[in-house]
N, C-alpha and C. Protein backbone atom coordinates (compact mmCIF):
# COMPACT_ATOMS: atom_id res chain seq x y z
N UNK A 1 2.66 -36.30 -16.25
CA UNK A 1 3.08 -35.24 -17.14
C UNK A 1 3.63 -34.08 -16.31
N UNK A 2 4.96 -33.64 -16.15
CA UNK A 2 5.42 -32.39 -16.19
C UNK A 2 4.81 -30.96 -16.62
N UNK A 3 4.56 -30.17 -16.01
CA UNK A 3 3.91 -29.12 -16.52
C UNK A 3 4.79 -28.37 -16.86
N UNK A 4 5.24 -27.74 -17.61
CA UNK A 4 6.04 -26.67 -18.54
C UNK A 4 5.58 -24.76 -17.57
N UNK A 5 7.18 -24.07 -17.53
CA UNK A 5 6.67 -23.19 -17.00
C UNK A 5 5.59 -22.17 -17.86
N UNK A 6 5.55 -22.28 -19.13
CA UNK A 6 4.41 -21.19 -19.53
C UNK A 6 3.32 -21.82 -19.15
N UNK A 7 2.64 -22.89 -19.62
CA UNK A 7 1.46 -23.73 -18.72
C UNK A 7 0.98 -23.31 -17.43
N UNK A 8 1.82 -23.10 -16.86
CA UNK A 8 1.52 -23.18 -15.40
C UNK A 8 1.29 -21.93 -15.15
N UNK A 9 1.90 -20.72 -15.50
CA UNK A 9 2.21 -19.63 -15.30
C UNK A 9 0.99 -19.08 -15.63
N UNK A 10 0.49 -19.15 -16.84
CA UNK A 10 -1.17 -18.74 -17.85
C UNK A 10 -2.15 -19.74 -16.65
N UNK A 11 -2.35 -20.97 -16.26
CA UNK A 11 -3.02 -21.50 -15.44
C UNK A 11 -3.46 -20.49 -14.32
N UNK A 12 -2.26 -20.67 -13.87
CA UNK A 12 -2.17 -20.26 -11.75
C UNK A 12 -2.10 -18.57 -11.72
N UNK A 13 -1.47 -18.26 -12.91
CA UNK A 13 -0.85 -16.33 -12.68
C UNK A 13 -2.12 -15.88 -13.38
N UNK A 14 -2.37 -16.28 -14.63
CA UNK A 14 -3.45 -15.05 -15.29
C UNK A 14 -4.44 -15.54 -15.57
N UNK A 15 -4.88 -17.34 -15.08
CA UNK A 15 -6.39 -17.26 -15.11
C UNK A 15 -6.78 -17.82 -13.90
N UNK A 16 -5.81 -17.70 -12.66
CA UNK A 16 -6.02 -17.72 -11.38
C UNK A 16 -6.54 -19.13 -10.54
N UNK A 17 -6.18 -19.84 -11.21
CA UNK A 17 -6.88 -21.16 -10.72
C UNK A 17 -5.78 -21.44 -9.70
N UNK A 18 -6.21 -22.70 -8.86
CA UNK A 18 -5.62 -22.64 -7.69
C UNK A 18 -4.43 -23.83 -7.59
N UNK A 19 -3.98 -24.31 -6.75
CA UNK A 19 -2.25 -25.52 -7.12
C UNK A 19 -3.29 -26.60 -6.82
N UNK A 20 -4.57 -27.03 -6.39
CA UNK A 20 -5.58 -28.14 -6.53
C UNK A 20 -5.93 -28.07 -7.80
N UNK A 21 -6.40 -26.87 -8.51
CA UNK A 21 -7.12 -26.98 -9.45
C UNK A 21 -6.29 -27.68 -10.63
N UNK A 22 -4.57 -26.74 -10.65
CA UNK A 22 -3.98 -27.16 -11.80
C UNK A 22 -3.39 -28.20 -11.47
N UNK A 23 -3.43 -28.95 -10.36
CA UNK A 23 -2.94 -30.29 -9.82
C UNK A 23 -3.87 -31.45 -10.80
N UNK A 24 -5.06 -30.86 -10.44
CA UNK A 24 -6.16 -31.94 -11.27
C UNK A 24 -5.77 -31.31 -12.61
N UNK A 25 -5.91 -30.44 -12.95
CA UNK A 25 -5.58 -30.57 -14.55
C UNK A 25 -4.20 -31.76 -15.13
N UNK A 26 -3.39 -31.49 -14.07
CA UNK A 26 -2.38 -32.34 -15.12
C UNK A 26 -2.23 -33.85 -14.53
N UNK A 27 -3.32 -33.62 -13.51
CA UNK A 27 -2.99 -35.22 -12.73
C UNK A 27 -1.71 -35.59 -11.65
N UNK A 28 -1.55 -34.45 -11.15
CA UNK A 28 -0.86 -34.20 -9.58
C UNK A 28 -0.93 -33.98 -8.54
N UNK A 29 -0.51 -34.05 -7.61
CA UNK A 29 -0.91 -33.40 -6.25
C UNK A 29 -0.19 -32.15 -6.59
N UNK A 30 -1.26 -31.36 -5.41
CA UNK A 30 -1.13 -29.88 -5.41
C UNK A 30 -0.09 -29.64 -4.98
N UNK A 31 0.77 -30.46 -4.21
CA UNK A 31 2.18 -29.61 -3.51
C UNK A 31 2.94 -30.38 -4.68
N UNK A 32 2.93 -31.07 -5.79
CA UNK A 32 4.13 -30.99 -6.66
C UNK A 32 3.64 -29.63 -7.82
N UNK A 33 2.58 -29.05 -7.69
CA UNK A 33 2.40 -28.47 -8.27
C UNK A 33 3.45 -26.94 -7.82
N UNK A 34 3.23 -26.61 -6.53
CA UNK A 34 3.64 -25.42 -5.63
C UNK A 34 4.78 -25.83 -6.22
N UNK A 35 5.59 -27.07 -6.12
CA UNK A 35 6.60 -27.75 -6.08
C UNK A 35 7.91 -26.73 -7.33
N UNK A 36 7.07 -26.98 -8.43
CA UNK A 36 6.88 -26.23 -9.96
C UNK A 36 6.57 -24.87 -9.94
N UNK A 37 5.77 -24.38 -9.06
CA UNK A 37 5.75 -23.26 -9.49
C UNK A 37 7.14 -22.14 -8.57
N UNK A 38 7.54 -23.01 -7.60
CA UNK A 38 8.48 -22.55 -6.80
C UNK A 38 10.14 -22.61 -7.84
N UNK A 39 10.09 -23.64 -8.02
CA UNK A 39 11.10 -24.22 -9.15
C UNK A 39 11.10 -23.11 -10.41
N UNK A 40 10.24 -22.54 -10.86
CA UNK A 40 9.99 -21.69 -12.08
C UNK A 40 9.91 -20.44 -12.07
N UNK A 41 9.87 -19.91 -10.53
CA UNK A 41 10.23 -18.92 -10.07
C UNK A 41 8.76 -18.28 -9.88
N UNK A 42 7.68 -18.45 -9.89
CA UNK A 42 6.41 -18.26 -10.07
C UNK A 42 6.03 -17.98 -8.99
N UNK A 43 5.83 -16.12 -8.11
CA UNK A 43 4.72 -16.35 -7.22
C UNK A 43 4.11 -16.88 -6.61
N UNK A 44 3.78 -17.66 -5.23
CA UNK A 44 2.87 -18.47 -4.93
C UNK A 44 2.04 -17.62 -3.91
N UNK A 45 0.89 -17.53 -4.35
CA UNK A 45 0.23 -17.06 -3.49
C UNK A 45 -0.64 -17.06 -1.96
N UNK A 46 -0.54 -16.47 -1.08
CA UNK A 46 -0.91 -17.23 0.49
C UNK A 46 -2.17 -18.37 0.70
N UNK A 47 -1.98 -18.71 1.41
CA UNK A 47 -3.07 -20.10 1.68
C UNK A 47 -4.29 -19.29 2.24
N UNK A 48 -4.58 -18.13 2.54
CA UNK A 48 -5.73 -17.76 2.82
C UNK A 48 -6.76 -18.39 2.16
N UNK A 49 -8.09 -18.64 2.83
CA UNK A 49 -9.65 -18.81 2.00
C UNK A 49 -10.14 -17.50 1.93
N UNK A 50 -10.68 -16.92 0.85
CA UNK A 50 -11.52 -15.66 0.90
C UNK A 50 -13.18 -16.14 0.79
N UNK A 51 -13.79 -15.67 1.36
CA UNK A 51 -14.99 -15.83 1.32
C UNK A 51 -15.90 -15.43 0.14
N UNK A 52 -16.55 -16.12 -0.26
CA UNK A 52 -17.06 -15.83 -1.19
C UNK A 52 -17.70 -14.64 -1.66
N UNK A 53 -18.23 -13.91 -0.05
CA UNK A 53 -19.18 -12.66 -0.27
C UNK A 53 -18.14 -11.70 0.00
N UNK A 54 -16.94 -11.45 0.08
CA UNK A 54 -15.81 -10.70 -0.47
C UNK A 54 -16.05 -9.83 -1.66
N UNK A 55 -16.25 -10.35 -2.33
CA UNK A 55 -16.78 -10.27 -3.85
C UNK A 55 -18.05 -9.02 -3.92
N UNK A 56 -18.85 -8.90 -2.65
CA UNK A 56 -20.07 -7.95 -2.60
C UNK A 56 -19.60 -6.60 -1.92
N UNK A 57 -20.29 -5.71 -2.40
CA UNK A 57 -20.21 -4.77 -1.60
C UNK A 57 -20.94 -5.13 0.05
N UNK A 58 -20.71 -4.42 0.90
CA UNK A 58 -21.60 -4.36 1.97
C UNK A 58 -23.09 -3.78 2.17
N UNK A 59 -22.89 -2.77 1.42
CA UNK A 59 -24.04 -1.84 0.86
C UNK A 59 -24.89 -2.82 0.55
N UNK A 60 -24.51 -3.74 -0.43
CA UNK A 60 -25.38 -4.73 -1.74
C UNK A 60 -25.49 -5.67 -0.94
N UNK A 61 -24.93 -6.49 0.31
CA UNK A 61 -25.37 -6.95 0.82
C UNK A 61 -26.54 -6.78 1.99
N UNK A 62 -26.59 -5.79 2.25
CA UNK A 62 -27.94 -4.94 3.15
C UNK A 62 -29.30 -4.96 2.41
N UNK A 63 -28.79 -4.35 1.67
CA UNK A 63 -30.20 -4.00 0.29
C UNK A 63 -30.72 -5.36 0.21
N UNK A 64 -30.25 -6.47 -0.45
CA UNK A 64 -30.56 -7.55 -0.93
C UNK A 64 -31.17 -7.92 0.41
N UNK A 65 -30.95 -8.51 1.89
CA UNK A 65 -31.27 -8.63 3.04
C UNK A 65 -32.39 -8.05 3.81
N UNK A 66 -32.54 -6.86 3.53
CA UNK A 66 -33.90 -5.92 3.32
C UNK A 66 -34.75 -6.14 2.43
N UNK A 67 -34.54 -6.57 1.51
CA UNK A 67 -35.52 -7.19 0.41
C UNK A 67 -36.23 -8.76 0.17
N UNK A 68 -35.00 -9.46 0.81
CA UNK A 68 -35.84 -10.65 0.55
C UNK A 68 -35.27 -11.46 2.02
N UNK A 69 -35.02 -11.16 2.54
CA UNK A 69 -34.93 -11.09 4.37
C UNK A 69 -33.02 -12.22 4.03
N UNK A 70 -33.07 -12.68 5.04
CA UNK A 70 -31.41 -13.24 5.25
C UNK A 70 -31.64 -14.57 4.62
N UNK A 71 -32.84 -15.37 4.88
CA UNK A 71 -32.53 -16.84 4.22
C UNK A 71 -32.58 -16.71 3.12
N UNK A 72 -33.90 -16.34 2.15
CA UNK A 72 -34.00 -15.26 1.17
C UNK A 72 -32.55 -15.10 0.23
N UNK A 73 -31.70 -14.32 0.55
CA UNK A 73 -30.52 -13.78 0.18
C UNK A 73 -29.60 -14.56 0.02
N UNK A 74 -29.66 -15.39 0.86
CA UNK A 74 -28.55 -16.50 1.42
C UNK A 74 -28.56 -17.28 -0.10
N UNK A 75 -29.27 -17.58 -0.10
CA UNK A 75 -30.00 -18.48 -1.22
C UNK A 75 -29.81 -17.99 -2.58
N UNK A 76 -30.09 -16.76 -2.57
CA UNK A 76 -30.14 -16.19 -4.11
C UNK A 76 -28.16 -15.77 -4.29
N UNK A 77 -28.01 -16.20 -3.55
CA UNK A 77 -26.02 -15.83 -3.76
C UNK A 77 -25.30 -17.21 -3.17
N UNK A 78 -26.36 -18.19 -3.11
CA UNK A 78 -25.65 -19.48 -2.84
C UNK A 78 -24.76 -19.03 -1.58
N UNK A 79 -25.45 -18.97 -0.49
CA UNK A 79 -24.11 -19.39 0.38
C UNK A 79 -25.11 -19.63 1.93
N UNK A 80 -24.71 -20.33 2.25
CA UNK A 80 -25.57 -21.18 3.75
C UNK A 80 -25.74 -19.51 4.57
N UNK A 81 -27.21 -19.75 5.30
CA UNK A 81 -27.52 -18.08 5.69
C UNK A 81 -26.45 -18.34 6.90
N UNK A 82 -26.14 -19.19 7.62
CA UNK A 82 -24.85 -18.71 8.89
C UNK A 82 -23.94 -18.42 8.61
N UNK A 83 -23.07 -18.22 7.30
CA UNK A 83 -22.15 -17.91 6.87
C UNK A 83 -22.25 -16.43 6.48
N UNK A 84 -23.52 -16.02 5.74
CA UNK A 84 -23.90 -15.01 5.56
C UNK A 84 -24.16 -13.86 7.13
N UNK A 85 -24.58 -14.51 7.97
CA UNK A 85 -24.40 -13.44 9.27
C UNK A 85 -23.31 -13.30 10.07
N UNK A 86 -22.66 -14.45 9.36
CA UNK A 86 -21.05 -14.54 10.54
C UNK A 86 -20.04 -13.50 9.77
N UNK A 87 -20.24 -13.34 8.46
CA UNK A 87 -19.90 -12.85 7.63
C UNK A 87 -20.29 -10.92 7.64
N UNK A 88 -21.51 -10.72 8.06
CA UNK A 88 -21.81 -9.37 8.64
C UNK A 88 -21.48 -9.19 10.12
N UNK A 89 -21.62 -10.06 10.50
CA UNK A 89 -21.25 -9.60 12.27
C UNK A 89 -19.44 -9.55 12.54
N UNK A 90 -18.63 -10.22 11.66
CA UNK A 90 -17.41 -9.80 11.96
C UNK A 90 -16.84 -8.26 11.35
N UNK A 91 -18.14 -7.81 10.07
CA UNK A 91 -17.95 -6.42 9.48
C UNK A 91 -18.11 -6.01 10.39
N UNK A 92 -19.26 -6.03 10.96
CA UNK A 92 -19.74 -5.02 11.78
C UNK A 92 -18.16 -4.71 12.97
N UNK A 93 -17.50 -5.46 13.52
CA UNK A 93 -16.54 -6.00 14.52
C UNK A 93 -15.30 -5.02 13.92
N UNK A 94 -15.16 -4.80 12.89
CA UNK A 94 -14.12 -4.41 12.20
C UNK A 94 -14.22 -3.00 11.88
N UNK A 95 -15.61 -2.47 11.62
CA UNK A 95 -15.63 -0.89 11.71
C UNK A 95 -16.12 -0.53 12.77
């Protein structure tokens, strides 16, 4: 199935899913998806990964860490605790 540019556009632009995600929705690979959205004139957005704890303040990540220590935390926000300190030690690196 062909994906139609409003489809794709409401998919990938305003409910943000990714050219895998709407690949599996219509039963494509992700680069005929890019493929389409390049073709339709559609934004494509960079291949960066953002990390999940992006999403937190830094603040809120301290507090929480102080409270129920790093594995603790890790856990209650789903994310493996080495990711969670690699994740503060490059903050720290950056200010």
């Amino acid at each position: 199935m062909t994906p139609d540019k409003k489809t794709l556009k409401r998919l990938y632009e305003v409910q943000g899913w990714t050219a895998r995600e709407v690949g599996a929705f219509f039963g494509l690979d992700h680069r005929t998806i890019l493929y389409h959205l390049r073709r339709f004139e559609i934004p494509v957005r960079p291949r960066t990964r953002r990390s999940a704890l992006s999403r937190y303040k830094t603040e809120t990540l301290l507090q929480g860490i102080r409270e129920k220590g790093l594995r603790g935390y890790a856990r209650e926000i789903g994310v493996p605790e080495g990711t969670l300190r690699y994740y503060l030690k490059t903050l720290k690196d950056i200010e």
